[in-house]
C-alpha atoms as a PDB file:
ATOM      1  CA  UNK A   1      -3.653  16.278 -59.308  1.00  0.00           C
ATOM      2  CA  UNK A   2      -1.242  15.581 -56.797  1.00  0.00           C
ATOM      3  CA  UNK A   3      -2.082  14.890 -52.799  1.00  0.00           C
ATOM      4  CA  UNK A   4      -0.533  16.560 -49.994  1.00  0.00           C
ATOM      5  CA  UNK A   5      -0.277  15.401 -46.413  1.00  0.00           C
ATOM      6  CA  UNK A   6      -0.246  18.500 -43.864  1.00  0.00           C
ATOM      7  CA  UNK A   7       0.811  18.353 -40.658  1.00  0.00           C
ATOM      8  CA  UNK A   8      -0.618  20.651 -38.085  1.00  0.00           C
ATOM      9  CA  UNK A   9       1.110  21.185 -35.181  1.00  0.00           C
ATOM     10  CA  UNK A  10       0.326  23.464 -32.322  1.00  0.00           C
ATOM     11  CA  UNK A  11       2.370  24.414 -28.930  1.00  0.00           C
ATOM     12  CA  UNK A  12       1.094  24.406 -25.436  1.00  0.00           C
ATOM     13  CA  UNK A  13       1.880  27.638 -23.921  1.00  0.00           C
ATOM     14  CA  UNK A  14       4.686  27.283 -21.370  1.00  0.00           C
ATOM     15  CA  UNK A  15       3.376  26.158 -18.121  1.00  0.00           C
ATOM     16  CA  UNK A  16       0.522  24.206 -18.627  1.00  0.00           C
ATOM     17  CA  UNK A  17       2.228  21.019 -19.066  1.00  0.00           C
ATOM     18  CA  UNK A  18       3.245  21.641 -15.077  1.00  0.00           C
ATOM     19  CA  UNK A  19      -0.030  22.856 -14.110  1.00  0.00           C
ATOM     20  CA  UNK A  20      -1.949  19.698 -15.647  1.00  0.00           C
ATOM     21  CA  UNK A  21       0.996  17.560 -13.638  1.00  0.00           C
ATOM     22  CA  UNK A  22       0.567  19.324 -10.748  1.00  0.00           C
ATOM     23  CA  UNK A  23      -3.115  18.492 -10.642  1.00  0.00           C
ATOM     24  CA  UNK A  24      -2.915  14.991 -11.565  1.00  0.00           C
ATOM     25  CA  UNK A  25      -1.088  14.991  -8.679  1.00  0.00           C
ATOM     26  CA  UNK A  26      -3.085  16.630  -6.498  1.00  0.00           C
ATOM     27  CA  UNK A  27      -5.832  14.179  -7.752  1.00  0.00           C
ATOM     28  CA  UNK A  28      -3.705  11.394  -6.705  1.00  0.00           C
ATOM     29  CA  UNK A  29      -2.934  12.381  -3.461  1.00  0.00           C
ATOM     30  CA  UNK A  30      -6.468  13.022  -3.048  1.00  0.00           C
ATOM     31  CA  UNK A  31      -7.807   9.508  -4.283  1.00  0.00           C
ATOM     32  CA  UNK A  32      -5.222   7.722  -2.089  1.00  0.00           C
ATOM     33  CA  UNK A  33      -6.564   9.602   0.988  1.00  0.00           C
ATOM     34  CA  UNK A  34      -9.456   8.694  -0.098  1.00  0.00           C
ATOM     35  CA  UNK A  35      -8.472   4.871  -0.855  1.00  0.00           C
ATOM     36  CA  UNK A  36      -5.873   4.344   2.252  1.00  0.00           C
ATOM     37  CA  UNK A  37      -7.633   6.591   4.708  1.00  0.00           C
ATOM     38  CA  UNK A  38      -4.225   8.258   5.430  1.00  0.00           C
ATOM     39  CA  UNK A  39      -1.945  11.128   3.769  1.00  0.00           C
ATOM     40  CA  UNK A  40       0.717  10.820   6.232  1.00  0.00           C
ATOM     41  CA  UNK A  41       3.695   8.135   5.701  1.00  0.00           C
ATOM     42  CA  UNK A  42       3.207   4.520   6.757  1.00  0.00           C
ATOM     43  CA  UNK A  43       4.836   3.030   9.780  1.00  0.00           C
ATOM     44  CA  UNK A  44       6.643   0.007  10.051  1.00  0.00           C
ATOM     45  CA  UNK A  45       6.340  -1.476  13.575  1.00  0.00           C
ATOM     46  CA  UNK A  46       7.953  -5.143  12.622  1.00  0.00           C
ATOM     47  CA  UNK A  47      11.121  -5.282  11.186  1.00  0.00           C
ATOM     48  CA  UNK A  48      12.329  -8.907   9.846  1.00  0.00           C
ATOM     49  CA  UNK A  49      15.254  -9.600   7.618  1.00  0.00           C
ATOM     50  CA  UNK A  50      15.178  -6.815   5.420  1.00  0.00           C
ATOM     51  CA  UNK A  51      11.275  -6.329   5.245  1.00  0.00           C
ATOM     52  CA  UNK A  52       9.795  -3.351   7.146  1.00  0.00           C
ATOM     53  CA  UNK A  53       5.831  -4.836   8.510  1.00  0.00           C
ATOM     54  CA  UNK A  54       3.006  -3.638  10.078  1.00  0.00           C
ATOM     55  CA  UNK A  55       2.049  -7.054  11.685  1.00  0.00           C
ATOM     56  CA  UNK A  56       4.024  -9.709  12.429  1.00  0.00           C
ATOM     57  CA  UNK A  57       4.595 -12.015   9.027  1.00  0.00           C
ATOM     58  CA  UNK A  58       1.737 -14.884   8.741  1.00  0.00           C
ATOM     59  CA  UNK A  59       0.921 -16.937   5.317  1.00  0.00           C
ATOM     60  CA  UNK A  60       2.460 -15.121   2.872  1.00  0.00           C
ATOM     61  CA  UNK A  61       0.221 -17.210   0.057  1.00  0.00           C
ATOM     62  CA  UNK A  62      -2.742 -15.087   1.851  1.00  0.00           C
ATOM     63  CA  UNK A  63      -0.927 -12.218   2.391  1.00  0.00           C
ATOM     64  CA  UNK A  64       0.336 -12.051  -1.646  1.00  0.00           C
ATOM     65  CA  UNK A  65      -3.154 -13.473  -3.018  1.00  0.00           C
ATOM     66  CA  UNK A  66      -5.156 -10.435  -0.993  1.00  0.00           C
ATOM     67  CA  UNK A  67      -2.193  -7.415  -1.309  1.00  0.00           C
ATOM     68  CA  UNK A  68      -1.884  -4.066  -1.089  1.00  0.00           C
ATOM     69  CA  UNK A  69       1.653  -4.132  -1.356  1.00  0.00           C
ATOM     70  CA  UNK A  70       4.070  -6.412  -3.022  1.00  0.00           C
ATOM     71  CA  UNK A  71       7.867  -4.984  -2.557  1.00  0.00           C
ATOM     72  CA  UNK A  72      11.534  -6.902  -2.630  1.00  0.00           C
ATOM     73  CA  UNK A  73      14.501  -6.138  -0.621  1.00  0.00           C
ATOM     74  CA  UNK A  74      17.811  -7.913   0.011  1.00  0.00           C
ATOM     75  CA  UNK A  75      20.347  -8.328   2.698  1.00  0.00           C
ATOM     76  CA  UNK A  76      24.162  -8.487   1.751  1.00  0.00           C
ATOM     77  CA  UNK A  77      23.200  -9.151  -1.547  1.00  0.00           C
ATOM     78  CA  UNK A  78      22.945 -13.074  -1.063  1.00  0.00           C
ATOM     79  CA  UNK A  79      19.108 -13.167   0.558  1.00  0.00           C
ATOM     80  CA  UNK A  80      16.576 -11.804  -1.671  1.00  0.00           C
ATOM     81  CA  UNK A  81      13.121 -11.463   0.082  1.00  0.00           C
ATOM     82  CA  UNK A  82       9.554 -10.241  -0.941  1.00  0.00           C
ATOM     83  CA  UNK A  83       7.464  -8.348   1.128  1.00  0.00           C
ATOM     84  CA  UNK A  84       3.719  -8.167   1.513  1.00  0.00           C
ATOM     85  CA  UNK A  85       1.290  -6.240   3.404  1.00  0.00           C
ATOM     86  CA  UNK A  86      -2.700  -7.072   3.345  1.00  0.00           C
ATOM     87  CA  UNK A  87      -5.418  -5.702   4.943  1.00  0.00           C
ATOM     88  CA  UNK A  88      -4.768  -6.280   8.786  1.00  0.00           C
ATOM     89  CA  UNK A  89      -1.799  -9.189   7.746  1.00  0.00           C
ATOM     90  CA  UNK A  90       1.900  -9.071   6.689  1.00  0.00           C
ATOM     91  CA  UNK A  91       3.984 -12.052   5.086  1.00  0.00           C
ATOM     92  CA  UNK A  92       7.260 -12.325   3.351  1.00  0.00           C
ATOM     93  CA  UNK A  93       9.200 -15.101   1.163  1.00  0.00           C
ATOM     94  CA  UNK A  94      12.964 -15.191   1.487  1.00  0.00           C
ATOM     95  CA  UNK A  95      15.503 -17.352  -0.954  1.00  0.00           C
ATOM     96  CA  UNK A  96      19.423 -17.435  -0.974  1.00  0.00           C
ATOM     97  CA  UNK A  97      21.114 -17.106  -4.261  1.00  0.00           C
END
């Protein structure tokens, strides 16, 4: 008696793999409405070393302790900075390298 491993393997008919993307995400967009209160692309109104803010930068130890968004950015490839935004607060961290 010998044993036999079979493999079954089925195909998605072409299409659905895009249609099950394409609502995921319509979901997404839906849930960040939902989440941000907005569909429509932030603004930045503050603009300081390479960091585009909503508010003016305050305590960026808050700001990066209570965030909504973390990015990094550079300028001339020598000052790296991290940017934060919070609810109603922006901060950001520089450092030469």
């Amino acid at each position: 008696m010998s044993l036999q491993k079979e493999s079954i393997q089925t195909e998605a008919p072409r299409g659905l793999g895009r249609r099950l993307l394409g609502g995921l995400g319509t979901s997404g967009l839906s849930a960040a409405m939902t989440l941000f209160g907005r569909s429509t692309p932030a603004e930045a109104y503050i603009q300081y070393q390479c960091c585009h803010l909503a508010y003016y930068p305050s305590d960026y130890t808050y700001c990066r302790n209570h965030a909504t968004y973390i990015w990094y950015c550079s300028v001339n490839g020598y000052l790296h900075c991290t940017c934060c935004e919070a609810s109603g607060r922006s901060g950001i961290s520089c450092q030469y390298n």
